[in-house]
Structure formats: structure tokens, C-alpha cells
N, C-alpha and C. Protein backbone atom coordinates (compact mmCIF):
# COMPACT_ATOMS: atom_id res chain seq x y z
N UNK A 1 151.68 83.00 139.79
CA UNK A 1 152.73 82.00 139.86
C UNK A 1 152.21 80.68 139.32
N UNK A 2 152.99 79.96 138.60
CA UNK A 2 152.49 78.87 137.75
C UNK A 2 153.10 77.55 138.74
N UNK A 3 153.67 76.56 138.20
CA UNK A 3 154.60 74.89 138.07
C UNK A 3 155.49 74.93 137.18
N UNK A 4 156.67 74.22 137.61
CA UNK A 4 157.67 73.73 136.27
C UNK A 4 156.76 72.53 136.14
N UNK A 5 156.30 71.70 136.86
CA UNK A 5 155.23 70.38 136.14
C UNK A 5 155.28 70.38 135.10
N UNK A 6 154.19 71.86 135.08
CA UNK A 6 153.30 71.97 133.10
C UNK A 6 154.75 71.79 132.07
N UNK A 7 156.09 72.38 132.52
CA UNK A 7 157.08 72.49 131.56
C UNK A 7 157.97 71.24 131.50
N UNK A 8 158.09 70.36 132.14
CA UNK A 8 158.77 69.24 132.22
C UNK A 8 158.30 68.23 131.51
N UNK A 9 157.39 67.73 130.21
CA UNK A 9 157.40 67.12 129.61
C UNK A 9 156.41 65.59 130.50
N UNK A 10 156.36 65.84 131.02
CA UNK A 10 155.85 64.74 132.50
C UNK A 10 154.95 64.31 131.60
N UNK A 11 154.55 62.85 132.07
CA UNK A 11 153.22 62.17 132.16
C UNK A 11 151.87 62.87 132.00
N UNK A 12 150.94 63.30 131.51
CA UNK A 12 149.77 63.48 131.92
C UNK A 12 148.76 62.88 132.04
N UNK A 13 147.79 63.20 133.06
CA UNK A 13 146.50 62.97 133.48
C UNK A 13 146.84 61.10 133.48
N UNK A 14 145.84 60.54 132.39
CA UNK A 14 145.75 59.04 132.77
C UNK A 14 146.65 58.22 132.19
N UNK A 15 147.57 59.33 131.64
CA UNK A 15 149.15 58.41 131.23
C UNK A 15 149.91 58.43 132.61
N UNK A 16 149.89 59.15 133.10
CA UNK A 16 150.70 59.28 134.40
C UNK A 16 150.29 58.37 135.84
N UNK A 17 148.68 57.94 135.78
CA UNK A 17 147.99 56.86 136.33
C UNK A 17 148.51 55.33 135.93
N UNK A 18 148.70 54.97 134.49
CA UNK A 18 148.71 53.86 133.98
C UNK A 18 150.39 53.43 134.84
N UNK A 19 151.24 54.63 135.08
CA UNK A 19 152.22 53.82 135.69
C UNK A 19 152.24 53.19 137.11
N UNK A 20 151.03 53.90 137.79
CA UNK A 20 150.44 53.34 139.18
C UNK A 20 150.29 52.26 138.83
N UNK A 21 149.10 51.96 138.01
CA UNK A 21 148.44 51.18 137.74
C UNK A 21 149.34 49.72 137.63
N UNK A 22 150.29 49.85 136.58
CA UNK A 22 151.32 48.73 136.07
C UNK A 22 151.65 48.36 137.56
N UNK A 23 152.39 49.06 138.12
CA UNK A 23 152.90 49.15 139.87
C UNK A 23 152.30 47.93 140.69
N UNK A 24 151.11 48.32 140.68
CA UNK A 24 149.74 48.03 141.41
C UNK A 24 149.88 46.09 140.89
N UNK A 25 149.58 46.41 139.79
CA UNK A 25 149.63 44.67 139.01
C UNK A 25 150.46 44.04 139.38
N UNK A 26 151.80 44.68 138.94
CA UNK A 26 152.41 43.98 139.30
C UNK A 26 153.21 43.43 140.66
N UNK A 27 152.01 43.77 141.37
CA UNK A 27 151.83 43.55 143.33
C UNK A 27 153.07 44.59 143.94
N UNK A 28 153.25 45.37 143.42
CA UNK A 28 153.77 46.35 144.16
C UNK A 28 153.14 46.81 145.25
N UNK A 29 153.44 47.78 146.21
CA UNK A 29 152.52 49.40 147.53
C UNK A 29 152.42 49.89 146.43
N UNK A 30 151.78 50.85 146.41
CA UNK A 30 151.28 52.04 145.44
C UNK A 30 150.65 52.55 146.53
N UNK A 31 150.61 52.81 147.73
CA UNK A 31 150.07 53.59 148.78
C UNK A 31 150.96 53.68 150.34
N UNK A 32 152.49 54.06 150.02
CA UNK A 32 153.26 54.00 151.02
C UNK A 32 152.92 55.45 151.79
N UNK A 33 152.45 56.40 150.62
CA UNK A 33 152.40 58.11 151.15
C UNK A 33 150.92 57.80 152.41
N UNK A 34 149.73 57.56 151.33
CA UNK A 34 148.56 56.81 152.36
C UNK A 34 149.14 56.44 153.75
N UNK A 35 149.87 55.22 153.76
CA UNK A 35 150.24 54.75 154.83
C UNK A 35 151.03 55.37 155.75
N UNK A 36 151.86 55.79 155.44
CA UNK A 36 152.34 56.92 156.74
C UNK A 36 151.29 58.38 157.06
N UNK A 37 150.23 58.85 156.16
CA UNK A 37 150.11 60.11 156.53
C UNK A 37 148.69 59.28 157.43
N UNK A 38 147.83 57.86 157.10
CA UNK A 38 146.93 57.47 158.03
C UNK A 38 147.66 57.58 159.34
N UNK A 39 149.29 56.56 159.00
CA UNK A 39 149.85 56.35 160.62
C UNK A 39 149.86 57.83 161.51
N UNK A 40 150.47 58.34 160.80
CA UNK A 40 150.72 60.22 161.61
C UNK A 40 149.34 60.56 162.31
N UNK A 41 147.97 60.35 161.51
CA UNK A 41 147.00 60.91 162.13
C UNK A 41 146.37 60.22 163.00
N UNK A 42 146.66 58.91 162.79
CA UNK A 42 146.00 58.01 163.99
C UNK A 42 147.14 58.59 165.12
N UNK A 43 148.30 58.91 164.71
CA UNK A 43 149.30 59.05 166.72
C UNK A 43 148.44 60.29 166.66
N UNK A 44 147.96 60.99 166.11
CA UNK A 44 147.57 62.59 166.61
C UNK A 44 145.98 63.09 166.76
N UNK A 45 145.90 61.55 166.23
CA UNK A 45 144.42 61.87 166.13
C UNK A 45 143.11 62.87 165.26
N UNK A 46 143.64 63.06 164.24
CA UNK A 46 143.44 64.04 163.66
C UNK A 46 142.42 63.48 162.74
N UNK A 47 142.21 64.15 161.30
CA UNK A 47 141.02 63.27 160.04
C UNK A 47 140.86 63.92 158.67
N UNK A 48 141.30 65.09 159.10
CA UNK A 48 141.10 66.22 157.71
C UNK A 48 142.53 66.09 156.97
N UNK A 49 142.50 65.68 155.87
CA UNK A 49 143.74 65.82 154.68
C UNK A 49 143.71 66.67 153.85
N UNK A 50 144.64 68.06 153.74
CA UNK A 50 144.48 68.73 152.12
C UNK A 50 146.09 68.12 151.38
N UNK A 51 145.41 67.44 150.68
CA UNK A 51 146.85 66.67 149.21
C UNK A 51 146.96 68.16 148.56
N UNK A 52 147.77 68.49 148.95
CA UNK A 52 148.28 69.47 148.21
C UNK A 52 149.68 69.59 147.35
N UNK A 53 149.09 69.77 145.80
CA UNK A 53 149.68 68.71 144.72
C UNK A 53 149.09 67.77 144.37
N UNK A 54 147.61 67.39 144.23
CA UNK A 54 147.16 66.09 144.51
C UNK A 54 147.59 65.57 143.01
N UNK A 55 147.86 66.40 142.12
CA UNK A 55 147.61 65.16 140.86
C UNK A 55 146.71 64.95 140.35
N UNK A 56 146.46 63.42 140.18
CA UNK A 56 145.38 62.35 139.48
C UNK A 56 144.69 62.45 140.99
N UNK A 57 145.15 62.41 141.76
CA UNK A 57 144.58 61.59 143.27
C UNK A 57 144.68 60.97 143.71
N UNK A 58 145.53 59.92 143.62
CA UNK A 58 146.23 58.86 143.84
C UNK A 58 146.12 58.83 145.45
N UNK A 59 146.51 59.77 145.84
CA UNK A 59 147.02 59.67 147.49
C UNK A 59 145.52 60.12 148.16
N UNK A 60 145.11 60.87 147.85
CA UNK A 60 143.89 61.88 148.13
C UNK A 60 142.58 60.56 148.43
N UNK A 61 142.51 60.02 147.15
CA UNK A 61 141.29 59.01 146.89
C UNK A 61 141.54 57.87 147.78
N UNK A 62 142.80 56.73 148.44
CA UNK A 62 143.23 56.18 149.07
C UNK A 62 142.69 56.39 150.60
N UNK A 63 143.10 57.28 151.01
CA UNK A 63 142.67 58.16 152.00
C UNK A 63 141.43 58.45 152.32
N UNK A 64 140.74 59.33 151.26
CA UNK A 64 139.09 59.15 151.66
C UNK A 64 138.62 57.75 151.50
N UNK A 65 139.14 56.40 151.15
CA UNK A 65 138.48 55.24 151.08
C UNK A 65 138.88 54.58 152.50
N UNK A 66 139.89 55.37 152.88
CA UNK A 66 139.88 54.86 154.55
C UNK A 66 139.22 55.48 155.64
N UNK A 67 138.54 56.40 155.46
CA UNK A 67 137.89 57.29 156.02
C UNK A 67 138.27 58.72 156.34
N UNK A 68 138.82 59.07 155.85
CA UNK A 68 139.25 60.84 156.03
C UNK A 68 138.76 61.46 155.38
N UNK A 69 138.69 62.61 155.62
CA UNK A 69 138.55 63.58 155.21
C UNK A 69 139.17 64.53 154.18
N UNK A 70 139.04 64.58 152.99
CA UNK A 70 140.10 65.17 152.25
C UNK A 70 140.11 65.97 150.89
N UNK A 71 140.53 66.98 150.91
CA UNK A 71 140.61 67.77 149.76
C UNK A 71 141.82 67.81 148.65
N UNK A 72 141.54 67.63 147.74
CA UNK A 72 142.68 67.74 146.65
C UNK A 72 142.87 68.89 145.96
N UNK A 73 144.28 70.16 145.97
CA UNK A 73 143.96 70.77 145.57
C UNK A 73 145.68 70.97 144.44
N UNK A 74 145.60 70.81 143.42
CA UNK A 74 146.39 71.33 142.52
C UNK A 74 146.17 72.50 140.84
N UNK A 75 147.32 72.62 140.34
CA UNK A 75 147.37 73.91 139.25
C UNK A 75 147.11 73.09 137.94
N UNK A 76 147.30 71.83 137.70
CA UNK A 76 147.21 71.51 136.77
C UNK A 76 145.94 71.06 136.20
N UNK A 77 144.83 70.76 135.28
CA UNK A 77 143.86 70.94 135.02
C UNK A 77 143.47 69.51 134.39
N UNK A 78 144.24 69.08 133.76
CA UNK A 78 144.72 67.67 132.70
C UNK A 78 144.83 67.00 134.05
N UNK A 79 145.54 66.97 134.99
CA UNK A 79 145.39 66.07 136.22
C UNK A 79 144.19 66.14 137.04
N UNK A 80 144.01 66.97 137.12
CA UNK A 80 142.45 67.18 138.26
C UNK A 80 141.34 66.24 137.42
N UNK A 81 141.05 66.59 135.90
CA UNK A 81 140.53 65.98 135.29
C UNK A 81 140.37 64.36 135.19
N UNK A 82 141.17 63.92 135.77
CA UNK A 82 141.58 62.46 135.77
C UNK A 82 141.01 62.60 137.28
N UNK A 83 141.19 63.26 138.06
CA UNK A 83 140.85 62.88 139.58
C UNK A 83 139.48 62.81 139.84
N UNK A 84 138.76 64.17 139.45
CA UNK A 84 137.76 63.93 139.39
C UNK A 84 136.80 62.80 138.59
N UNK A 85 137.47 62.23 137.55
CA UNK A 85 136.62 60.96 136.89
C UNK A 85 136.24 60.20 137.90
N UNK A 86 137.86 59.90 138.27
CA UNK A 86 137.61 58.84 139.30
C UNK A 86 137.18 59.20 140.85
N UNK A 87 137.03 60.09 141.26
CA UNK A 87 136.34 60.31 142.47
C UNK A 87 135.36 61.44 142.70
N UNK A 88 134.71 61.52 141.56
CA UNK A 88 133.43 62.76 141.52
C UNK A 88 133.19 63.03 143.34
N UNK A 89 132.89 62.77 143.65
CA UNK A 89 132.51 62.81 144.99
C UNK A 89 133.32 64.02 146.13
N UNK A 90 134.45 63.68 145.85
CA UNK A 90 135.82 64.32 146.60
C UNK A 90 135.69 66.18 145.87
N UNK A 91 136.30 66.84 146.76
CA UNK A 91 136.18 68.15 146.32
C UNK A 91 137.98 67.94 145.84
N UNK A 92 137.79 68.58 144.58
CA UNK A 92 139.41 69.15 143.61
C UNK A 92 138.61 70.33 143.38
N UNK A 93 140.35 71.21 144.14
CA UNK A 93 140.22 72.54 143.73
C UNK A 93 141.38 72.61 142.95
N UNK A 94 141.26 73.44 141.65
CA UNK A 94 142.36 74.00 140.69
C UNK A 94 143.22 75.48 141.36
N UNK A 95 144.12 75.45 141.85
CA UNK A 95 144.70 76.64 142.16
C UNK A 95 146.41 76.57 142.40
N UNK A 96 147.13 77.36 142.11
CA UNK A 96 148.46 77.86 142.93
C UNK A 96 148.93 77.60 144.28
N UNK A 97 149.58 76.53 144.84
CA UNK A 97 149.85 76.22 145.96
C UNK A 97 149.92 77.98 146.80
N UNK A 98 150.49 78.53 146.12
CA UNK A 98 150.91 80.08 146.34
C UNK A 98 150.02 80.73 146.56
N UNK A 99 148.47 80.39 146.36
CA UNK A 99 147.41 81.32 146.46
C UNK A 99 146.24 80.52 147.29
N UNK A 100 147.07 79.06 148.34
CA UNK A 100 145.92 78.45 148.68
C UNK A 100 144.87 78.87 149.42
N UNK A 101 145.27 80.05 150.44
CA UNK A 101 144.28 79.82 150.97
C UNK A 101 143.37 81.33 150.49
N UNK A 102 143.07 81.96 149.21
CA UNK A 102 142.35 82.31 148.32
C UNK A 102 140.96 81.64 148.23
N UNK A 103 141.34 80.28 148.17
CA UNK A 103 140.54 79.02 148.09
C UNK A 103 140.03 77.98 148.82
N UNK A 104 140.62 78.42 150.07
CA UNK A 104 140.41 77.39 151.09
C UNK A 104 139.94 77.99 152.08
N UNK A 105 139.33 77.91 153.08
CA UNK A 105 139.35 78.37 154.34
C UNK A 105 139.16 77.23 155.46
N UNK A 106 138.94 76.06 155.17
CA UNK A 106 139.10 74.69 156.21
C UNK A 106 140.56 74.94 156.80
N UNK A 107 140.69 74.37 158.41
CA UNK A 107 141.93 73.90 159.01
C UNK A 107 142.03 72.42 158.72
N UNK A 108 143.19 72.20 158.41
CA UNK A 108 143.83 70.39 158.28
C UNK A 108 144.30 69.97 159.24
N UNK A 109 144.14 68.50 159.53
CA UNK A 109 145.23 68.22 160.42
C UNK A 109 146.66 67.92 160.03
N UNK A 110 146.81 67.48 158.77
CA UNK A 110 147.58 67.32 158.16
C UNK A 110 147.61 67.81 156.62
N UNK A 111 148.60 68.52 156.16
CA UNK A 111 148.64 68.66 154.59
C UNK A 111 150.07 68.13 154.09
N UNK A 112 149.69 67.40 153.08
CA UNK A 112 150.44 66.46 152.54
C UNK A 112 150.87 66.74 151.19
N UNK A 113 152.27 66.57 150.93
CA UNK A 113 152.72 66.79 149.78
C UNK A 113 153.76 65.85 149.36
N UNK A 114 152.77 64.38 149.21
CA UNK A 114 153.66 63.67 148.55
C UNK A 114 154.33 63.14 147.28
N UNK A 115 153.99 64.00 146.05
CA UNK A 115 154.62 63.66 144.87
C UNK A 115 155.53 64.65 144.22
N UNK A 116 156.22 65.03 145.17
CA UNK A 116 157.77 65.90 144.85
C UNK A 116 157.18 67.03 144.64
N UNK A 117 156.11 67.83 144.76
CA UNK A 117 155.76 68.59 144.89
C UNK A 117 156.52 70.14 145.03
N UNK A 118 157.20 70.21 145.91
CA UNK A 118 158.24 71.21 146.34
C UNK A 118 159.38 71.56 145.00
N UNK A 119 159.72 70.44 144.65
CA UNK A 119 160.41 70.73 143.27
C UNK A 119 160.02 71.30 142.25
N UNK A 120 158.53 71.22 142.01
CA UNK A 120 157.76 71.53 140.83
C UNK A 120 156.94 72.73 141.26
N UNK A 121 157.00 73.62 141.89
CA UNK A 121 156.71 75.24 142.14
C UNK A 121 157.36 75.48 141.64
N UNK A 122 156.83 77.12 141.43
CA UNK A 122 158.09 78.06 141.19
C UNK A 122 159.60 78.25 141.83
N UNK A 123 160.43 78.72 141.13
CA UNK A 123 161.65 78.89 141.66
C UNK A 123 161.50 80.34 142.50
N UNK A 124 161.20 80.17 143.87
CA UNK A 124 161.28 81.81 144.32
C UNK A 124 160.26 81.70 145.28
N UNK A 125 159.06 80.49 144.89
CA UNK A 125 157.94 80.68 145.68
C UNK A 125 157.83 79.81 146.53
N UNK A 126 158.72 78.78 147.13
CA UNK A 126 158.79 77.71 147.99
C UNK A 126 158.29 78.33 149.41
N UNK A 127 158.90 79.48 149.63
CA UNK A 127 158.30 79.89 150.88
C UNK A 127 156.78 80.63 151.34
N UNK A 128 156.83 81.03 150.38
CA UNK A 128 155.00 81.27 150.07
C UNK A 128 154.20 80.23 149.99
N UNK A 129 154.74 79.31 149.66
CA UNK A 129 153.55 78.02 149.57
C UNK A 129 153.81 77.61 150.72
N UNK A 130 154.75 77.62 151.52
CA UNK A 130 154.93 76.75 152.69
C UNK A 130 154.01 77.79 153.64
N UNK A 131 154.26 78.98 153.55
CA UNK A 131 153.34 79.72 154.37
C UNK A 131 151.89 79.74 154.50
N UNK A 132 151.69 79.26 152.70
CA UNK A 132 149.88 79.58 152.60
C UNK A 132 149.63 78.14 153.21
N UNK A 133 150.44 77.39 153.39
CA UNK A 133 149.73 75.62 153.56
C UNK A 133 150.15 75.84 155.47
N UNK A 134 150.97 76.32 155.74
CA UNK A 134 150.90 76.78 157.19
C UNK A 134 150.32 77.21 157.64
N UNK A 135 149.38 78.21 157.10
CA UNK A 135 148.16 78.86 157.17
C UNK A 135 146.73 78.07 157.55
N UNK A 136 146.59 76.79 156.95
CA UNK A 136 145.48 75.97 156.59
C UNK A 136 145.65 74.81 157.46
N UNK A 137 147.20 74.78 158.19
CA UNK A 137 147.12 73.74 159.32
C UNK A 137 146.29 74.14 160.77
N UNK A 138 145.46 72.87 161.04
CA UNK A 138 145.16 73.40 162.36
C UNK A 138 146.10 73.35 163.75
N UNK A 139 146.18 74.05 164.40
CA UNK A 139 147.03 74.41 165.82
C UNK A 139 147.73 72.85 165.75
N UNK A 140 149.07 72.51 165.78
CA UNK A 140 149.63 71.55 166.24
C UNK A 140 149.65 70.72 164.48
N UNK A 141 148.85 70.94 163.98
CA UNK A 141 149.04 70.24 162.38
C UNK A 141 150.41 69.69 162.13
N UNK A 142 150.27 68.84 161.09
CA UNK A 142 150.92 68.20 160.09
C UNK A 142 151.23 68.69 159.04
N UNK A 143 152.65 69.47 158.48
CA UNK A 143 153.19 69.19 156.96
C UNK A 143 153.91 67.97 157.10
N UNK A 144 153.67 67.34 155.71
CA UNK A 144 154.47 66.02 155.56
C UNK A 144 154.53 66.47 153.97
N UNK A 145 155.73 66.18 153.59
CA UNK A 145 156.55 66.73 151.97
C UNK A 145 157.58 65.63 152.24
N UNK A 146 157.57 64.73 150.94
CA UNK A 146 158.70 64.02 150.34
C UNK A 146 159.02 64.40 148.75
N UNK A 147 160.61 64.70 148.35
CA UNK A 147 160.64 65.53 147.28
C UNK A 147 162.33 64.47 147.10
N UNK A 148 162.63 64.50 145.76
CA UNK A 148 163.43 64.40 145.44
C UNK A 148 164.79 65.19 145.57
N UNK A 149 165.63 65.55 145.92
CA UNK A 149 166.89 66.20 146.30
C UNK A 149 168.32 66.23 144.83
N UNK A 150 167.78 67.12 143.80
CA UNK A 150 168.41 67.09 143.00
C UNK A 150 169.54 68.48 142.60
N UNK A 151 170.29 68.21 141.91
CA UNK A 151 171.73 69.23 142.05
C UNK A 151 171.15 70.09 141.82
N UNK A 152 171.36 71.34 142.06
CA UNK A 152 171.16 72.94 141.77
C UNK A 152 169.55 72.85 142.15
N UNK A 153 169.19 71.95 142.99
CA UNK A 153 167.55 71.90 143.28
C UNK A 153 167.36 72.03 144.81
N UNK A 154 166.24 72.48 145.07
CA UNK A 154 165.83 72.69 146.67
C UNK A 154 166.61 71.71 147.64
N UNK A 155 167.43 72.52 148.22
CA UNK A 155 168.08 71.46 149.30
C UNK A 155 167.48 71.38 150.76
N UNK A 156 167.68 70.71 151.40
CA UNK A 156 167.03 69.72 152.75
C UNK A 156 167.05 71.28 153.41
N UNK A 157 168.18 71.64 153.63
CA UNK A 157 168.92 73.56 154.48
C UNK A 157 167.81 74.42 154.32
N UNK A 158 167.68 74.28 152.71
CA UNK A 158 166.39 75.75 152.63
C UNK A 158 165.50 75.79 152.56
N UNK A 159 164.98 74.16 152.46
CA UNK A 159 163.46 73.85 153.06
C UNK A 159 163.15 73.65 154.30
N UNK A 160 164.62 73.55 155.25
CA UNK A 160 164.06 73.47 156.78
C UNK A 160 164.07 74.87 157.03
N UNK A 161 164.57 75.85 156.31
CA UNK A 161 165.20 77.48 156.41
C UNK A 161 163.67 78.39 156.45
N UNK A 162 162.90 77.74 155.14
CA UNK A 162 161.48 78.38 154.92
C UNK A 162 160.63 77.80 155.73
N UNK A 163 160.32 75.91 155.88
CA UNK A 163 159.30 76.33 157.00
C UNK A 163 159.50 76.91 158.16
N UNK A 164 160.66 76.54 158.37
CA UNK A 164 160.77 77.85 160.11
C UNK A 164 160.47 78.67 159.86
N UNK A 165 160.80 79.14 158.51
CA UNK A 165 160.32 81.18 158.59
C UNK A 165 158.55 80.97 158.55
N UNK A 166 158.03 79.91 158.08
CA UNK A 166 156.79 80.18 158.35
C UNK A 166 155.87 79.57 159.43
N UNK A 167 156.89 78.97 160.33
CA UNK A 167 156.37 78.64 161.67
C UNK A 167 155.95 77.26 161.79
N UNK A 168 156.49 76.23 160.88
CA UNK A 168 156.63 75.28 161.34
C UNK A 168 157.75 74.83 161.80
N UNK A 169 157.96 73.51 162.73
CA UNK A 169 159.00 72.87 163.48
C UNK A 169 159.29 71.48 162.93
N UNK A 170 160.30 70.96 162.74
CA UNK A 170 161.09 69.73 162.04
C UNK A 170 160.81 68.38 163.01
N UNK A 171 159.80 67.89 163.18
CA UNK A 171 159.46 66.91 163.79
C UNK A 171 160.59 65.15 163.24
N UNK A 172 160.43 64.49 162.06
CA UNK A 172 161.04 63.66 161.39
C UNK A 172 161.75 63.97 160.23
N UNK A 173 162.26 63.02 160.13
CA UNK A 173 162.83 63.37 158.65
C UNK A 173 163.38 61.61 158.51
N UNK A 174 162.97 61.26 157.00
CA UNK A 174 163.08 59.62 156.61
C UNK A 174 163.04 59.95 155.60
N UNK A 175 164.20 58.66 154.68
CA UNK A 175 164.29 58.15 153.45
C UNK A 175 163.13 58.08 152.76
N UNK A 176 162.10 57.46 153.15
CA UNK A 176 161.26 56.99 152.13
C UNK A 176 160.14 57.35 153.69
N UNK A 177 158.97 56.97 152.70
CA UNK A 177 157.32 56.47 153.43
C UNK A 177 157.34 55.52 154.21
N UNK A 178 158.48 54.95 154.05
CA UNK A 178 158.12 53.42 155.33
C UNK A 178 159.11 53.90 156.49
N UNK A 179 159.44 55.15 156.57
CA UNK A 179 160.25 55.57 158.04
C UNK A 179 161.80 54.92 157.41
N UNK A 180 162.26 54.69 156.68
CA UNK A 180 164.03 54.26 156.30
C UNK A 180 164.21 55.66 156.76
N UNK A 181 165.43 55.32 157.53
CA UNK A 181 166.17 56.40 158.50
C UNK A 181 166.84 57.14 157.30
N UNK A 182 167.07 58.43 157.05
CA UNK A 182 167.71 59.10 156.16
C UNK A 182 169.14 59.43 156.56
N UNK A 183 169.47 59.16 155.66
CA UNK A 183 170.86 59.03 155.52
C UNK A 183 172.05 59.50 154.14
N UNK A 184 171.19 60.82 154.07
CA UNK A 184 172.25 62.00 153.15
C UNK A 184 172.03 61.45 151.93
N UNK A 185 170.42 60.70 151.81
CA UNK A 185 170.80 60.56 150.00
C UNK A 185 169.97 61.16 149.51
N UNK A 186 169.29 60.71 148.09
CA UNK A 186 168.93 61.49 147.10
C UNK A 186 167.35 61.76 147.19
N UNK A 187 166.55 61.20 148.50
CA UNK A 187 164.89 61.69 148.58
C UNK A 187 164.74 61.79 149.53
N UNK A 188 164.18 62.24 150.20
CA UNK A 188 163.41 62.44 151.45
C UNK A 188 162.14 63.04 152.30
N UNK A 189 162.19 62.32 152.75
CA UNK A 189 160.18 62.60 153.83
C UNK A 189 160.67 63.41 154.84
N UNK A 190 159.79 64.42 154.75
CA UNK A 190 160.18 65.45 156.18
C UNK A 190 158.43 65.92 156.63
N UNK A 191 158.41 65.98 158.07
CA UNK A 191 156.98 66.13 158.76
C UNK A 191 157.78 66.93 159.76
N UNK A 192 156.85 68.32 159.55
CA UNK A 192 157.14 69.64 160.02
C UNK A 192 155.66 70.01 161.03
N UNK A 193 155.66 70.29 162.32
CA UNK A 193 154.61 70.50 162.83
C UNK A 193 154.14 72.32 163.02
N UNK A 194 153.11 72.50 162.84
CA UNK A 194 152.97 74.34 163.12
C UNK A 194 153.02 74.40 164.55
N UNK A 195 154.00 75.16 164.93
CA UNK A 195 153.87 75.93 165.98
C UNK A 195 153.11 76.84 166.33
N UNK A 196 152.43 76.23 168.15
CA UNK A 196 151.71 76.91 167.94
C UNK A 196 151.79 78.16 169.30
């Protein structure tokens, strides 16, 4: 199982950084995902992050500079490449959300999928990835996924439909990273806990 990513024409590697970057300058957050997935683990106490989807690293590298713990693991190769420049240090693994834990065998306290991630799998495999990353949570863990909500695209129904089937529970659900109460529009943050 591959990404529509690779097929969507997208940004790559440190073209897809430079728009952080601009962000960043021009005194924008460029770390709202950071900031809620630190807040989540400080209420739970937790430390281990797998960014799954990481990208460039954006979210991943943020995170280990606050002290966590964290693995980056995505399919694309042109992005990892950029991650690792900038954070040799950090473990990036190249793999199939669909085949994570092939590759993994750590428990998380949280796994995080904040750059629309869910949209850009396969069409068919949403519930397999939700399972293999359910897999890699530890007892009581954290999924946190914010994805865009587009027509004929994964709706809110059948992503709360699959993680239940794979045993997580619907803890929040918000507009954005800063907790904006959701309210039937076009993105949304959802933090799903494993049942345990």
C-alpha cells in the first residue's frame, strides 16, 4: 500500500519547509500541533511520541526540543530526507502507515497525526492504519489526527466508525489545535483513546 501524497503534486521535501519557514517570519505559531499534543501528555503524563506522517519533521523535531521522546515515521523518502538533515539525531523510519508495526515495536503514549495525514493513505486502508497505530499505543494512549474534511473524502462518521473497530474511544473533537470547539466545518482535531 502506497500515499495519494506521492500523487498530488504537493510540495516536496525543503520546498514544503520554506512555507513553515515564511509562516515562522512572518511571526506566525508554526507549532499549534506541538502545543496541544505537549498539553495532552502533560494531563496524562506520558513522553513517548510516534509522528506518524511525520514529513519534513516539523512536529516531530519541536517536540524532541521540548523533551520527548519521539519517532518519525513516514512513506515518503524526499521528506524524511529533509528530516533527517535537520535532526540526524532523531530516529525516521521510512514505511507504510499500513505496515507500522513491521517496524516498530515501542509503545507510545501518544501517536500523532497532524498533517492531514488520514486523507493521504490509501483509499481502503484507513482502517488498517488506524489499527497498526492502535497497536503501538500504550494501554490508555493517545491518537490525535487533524485532517481536512473534503467532499467525496473521509468523513468525521467513518473515521469515528474505524477507530472503534480498532478499539479506540472518541475522547475530543476541535476545530483546530488551539481546542476551537468544532462546529460542522471543514477541519478537524479528533483524540481517540485505546481502550483498554
Amino acid at each position: 500500500m502506497g500515499s495519494r501524497w506521492q500523487d498530488t503534486g504537493a510540495p516536496r521535501g525543503d520546498d514544503y519547509d520554506t512555507r513553515w519557514q515564511k509562516l515562522a517570519a512572518a511571526g506566525q505559531s508554526i507549532h499549534g500541533e506541538a502545543d496541544l499534543i505537549e498539553s495532552l501528555l502533560r494531563e496524562d503524563g506520558g513522553s513517548r511520541v510516534l509522528d506518524a506522517g511525520c514529513g519534513t519533521g516539523r512536529v516531530a523535531i519541536e517536540l524532541a526540543a521540548r523533551g520527548f521522546s519521539v519517532i518519525g515515521i513516514d512513506l515518503d523518502e524526499d521528506m524524511l530526507t529533509t528530516a533527517r538533515a535537520k535532526a540526524p539525531a532523531l530516529q525516521w523510519i521510512r514505511a507504510d502507515l499500513a505496515e507500522a508495526t513491521a517496524h516498530l515495536t515501542s509503545e507510545f503514549d501518544v501517536v500523532a497525526l497532524p498533517g492531514n495525514v488520514m486523507i493521504f493513505v490509501d483509499v481502503g486502508s484507513e482502517g488498517r492504519v488506524l489499527a497498526q497505530l492502535h497497536s503501538l499505543l500504550a494501554p490508555g494512549g493517545l491518537l490525535v489526527a487533524g485532517f481536512s474534511l473534503q467532499p467525496a473524502g473521509l468523513t468525521l462518521a467513518q473515521y469515528d466508525r474505524l477507530a472503534e473497530a480498532a478499539g479506540l474511544h472518541m475522547l475530543h473533537r476541535w476545530a483546530t489545535w488551539d481546542r476551537e470547539p468544532y462546529d460542522g466545518g471543514s477541519y478537524a482535531v479528533s483524540v481517540h483513546r485505546r481502550v483498554t
